[in-house]
Protein backbone atom coordinates (compact mmCIF):
# COMPACT_ATOMS: atom_id res chain seq x y z
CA UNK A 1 32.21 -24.81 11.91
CA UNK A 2 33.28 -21.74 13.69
CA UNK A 3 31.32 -18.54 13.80
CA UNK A 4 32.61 -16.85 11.18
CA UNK A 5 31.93 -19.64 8.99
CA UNK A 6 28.46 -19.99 10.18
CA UNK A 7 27.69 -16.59 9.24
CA UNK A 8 29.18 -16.83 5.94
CA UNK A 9 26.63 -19.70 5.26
CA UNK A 10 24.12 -17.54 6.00
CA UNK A 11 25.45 -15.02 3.77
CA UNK A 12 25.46 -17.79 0.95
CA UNK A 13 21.75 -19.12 1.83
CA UNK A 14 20.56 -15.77 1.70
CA UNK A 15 21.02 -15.60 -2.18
CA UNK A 16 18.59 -18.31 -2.39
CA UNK A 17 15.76 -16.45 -0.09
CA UNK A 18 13.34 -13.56 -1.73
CA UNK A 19 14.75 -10.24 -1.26
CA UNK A 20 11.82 -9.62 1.76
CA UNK A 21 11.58 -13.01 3.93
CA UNK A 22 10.27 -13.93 6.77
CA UNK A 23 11.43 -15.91 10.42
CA UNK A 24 10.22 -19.46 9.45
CA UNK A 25 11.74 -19.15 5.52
CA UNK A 26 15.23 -18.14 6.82
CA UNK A 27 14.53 -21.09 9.48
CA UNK A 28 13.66 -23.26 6.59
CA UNK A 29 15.98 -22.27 4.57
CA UNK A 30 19.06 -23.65 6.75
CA UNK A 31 19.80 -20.00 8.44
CA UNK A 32 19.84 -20.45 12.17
CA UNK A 33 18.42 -17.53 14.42
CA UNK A 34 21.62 -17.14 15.62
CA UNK A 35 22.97 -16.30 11.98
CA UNK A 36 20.05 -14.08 11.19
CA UNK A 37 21.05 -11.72 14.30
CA UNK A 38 24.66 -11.90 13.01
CA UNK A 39 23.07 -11.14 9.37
CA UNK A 40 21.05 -8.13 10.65
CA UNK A 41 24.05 -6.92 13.06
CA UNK A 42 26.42 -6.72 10.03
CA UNK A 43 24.09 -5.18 7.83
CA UNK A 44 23.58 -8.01 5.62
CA UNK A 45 19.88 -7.89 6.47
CA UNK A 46 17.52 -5.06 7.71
CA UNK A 47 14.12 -5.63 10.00
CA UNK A 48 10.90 -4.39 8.00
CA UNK A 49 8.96 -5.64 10.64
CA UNK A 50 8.40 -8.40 13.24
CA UNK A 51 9.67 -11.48 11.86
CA UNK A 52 10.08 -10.15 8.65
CA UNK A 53 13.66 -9.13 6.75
CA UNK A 54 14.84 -7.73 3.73
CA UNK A 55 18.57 -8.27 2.54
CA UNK A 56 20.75 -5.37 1.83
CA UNK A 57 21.29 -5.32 -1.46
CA UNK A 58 17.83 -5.95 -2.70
CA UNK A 59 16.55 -3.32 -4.97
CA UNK A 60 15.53 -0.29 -3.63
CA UNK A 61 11.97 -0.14 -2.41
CA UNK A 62 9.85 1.10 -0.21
CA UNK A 63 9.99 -0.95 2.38
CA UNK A 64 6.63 0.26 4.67
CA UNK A 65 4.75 -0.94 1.81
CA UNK A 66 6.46 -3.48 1.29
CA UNK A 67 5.48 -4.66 4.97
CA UNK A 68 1.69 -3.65 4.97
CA UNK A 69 1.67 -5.79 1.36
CA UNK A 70 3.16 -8.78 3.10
CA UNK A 71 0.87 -8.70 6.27
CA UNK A 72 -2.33 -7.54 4.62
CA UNK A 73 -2.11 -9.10 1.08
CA UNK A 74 -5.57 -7.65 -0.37
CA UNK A 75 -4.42 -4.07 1.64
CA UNK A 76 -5.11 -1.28 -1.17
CA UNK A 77 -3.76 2.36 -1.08
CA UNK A 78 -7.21 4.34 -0.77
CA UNK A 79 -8.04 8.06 0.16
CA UNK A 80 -4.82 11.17 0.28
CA UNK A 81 -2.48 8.54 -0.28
CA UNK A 82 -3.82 7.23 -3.21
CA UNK A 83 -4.31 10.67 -4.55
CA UNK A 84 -0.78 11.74 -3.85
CA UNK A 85 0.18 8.72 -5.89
CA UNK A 86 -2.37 9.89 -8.79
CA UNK A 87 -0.63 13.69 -8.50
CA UNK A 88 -4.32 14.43 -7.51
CA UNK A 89 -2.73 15.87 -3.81
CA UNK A 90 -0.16 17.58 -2.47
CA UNK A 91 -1.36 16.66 1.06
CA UNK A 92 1.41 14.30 2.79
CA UNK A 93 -0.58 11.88 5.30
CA UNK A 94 0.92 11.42 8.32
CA UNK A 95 -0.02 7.77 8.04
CA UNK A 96 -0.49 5.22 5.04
CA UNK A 97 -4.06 5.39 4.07
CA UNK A 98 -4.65 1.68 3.74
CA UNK A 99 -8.10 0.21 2.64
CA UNK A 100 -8.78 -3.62 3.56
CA UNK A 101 -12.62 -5.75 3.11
CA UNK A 102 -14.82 -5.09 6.13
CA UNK A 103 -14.34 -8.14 8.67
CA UNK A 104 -10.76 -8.63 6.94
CA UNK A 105 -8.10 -8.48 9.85
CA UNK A 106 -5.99 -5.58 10.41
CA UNK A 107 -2.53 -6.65 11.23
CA UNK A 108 -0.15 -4.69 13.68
CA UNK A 109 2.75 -3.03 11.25
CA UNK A 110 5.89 -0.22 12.22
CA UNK A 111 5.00 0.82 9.34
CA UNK A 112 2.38 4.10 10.51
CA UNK A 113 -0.58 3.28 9.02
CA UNK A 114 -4.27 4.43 8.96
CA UNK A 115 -6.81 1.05 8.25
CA UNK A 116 -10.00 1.80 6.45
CA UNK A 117 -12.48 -0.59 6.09
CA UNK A 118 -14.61 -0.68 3.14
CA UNK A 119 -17.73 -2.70 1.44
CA UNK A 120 -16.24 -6.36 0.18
CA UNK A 121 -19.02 -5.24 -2.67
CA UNK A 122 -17.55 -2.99 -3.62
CA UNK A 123 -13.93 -3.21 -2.96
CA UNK A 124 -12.32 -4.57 -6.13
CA UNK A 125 -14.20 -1.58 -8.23
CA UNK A 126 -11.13 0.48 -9.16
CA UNK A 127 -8.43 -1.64 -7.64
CA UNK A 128 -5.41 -1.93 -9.83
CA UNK A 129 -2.06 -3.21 -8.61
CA UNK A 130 1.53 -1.28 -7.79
CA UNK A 131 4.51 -3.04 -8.00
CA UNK A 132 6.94 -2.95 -5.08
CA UNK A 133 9.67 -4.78 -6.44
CA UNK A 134 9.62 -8.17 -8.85
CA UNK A 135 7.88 -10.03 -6.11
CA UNK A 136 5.72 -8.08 -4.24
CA UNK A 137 2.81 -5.44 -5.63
CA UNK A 138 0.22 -4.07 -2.95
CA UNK A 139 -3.23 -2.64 -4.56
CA UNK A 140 -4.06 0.98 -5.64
CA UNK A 141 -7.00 2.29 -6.09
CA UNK A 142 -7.16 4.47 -9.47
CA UNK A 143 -7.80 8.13 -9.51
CA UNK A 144 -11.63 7.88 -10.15
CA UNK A 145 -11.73 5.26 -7.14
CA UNK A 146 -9.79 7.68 -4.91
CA UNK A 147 -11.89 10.58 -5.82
CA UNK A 148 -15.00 8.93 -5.03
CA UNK A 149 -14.35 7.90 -1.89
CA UNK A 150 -12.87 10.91 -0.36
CA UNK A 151 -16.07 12.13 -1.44
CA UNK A 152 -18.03 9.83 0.12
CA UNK A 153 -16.11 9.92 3.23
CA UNK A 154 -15.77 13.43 3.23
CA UNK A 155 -17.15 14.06 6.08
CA UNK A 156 -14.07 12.19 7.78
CA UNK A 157 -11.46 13.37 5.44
CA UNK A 158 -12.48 16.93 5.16
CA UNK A 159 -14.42 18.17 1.60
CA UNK A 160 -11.07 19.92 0.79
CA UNK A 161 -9.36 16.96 -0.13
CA UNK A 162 -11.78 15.32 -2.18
CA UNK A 163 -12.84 18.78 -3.98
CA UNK A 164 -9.42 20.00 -4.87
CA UNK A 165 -8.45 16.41 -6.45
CA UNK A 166 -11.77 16.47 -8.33
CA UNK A 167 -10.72 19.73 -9.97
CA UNK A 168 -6.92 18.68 -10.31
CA UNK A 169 -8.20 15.51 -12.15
CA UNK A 170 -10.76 17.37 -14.58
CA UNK A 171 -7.27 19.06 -15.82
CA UNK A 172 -5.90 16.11 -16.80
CA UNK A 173 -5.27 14.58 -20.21
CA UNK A 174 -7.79 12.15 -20.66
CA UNK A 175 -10.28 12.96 -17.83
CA UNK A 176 -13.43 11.56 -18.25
CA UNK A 177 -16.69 12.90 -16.00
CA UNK A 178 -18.60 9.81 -17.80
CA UNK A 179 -16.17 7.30 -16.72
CA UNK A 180 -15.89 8.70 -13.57
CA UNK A 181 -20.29 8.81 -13.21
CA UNK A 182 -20.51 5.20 -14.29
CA UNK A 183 -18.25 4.33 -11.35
CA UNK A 184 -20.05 6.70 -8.72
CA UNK A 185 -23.18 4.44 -9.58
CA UNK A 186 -21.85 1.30 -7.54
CA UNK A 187 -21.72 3.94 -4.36
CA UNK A 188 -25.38 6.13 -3.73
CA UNK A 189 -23.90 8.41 -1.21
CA UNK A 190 -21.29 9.95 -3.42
CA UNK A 191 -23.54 10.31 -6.54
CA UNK A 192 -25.55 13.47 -5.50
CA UNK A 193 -22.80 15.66 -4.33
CA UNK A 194 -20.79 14.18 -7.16
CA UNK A 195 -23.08 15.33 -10.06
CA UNK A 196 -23.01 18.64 -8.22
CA UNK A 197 -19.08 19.23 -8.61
CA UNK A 198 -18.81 18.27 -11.79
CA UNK A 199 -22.08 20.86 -12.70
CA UNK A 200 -19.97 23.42 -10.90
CA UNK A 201 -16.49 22.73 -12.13
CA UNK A 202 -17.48 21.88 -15.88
């Protein structure tokens, strides 16, 4: 078979891949590396990372997330990007905030991203998922979540962001300070100072 029929048979194989593969699927699926260059080089395919691909007409998406999702699958949005998401922010990190367990590893992405590591307690409380495409989803933590810990952390993050979403949130439709103090239970630190914004702001 000559080349160009080569790389139409990767062309064709590709329809039976996810739209975001990796090295050893293509491999395994019957494309050769030397097809997957040819793939990438005619725009068939694009790199979202090392050894990982996404073809061309997949449905738009975003494709850093995308990547941190696939290398980190428990990685949760957490912190200004969370509240960005939540319309709690209109701070635009520089980097992802990403959230992973304590002693989970933290694997090397392009995509920029800033690794937090929190409690495995605590780290499901408030985790809800966002979907990426019909595939892939990467966690989220929900507004409450987010506000609490850029409270507790606020001494990293600056008390500007976690203030300013507190009092962006208590403006929203269906706000609830009693949700939001059951939740602040699970994590001491950011009770206190907390139960002192909301006595303030309400």
């Amino acid at each position: 078979m000559g080349r160009a029929g080569k790389s139409a048979a990767g062309r064709g194989v590709l329809r039976d891949l996810p739209p975001t593969f990796t090295y050893s699927q293509a491999m395994a699926a019957g494309v050769s590396r030397w097809q997957l260059y040819r793939l990438r080089d005619q725009g068939s395919i694009e790199v979202v990372g090392r050894g990982l691909y996404r073809r061309h007409n997949a449905e738009a998406a975003d494709i850093d997330l995308i990547e941190i999702a696939r290398r980190a699958p428990l990685a949760t949005l957490c912190l200004a990007t969370a509240l960005a998401r939540h319309g709690l922010t209109d701070e635009i990190p520089s980097r992802i905030d990403v959230a992973v367990p304590r002693g989970q590893h933290r694997p090397i992405t392009t995509a920029p991203v800033a690794w937090h590591l929190f409690d495995p307690v605590t780290f499901e409380i408030g985790r809800t998922n966002l979907p990426l495409d019909f595939e892939t989803s990467i966690g989220l933590y929900n507004a409450e979540r987010s506000i609490i810990d850029a409270i507790r952390l606020r001494h990293r993050e600056g008390p500007d962001l976690a203030y300013a979403a507190l009092r962006r949130w208590l403006r929203q439709r269906g706000a609830s300070p009693s949700k939001l103090l059951a939740m602040v239970r699970h994590f001491p630190k950011a009770e206190r100072p907390l139960r002192e914004a909301l006595e303030i702001l309400l």
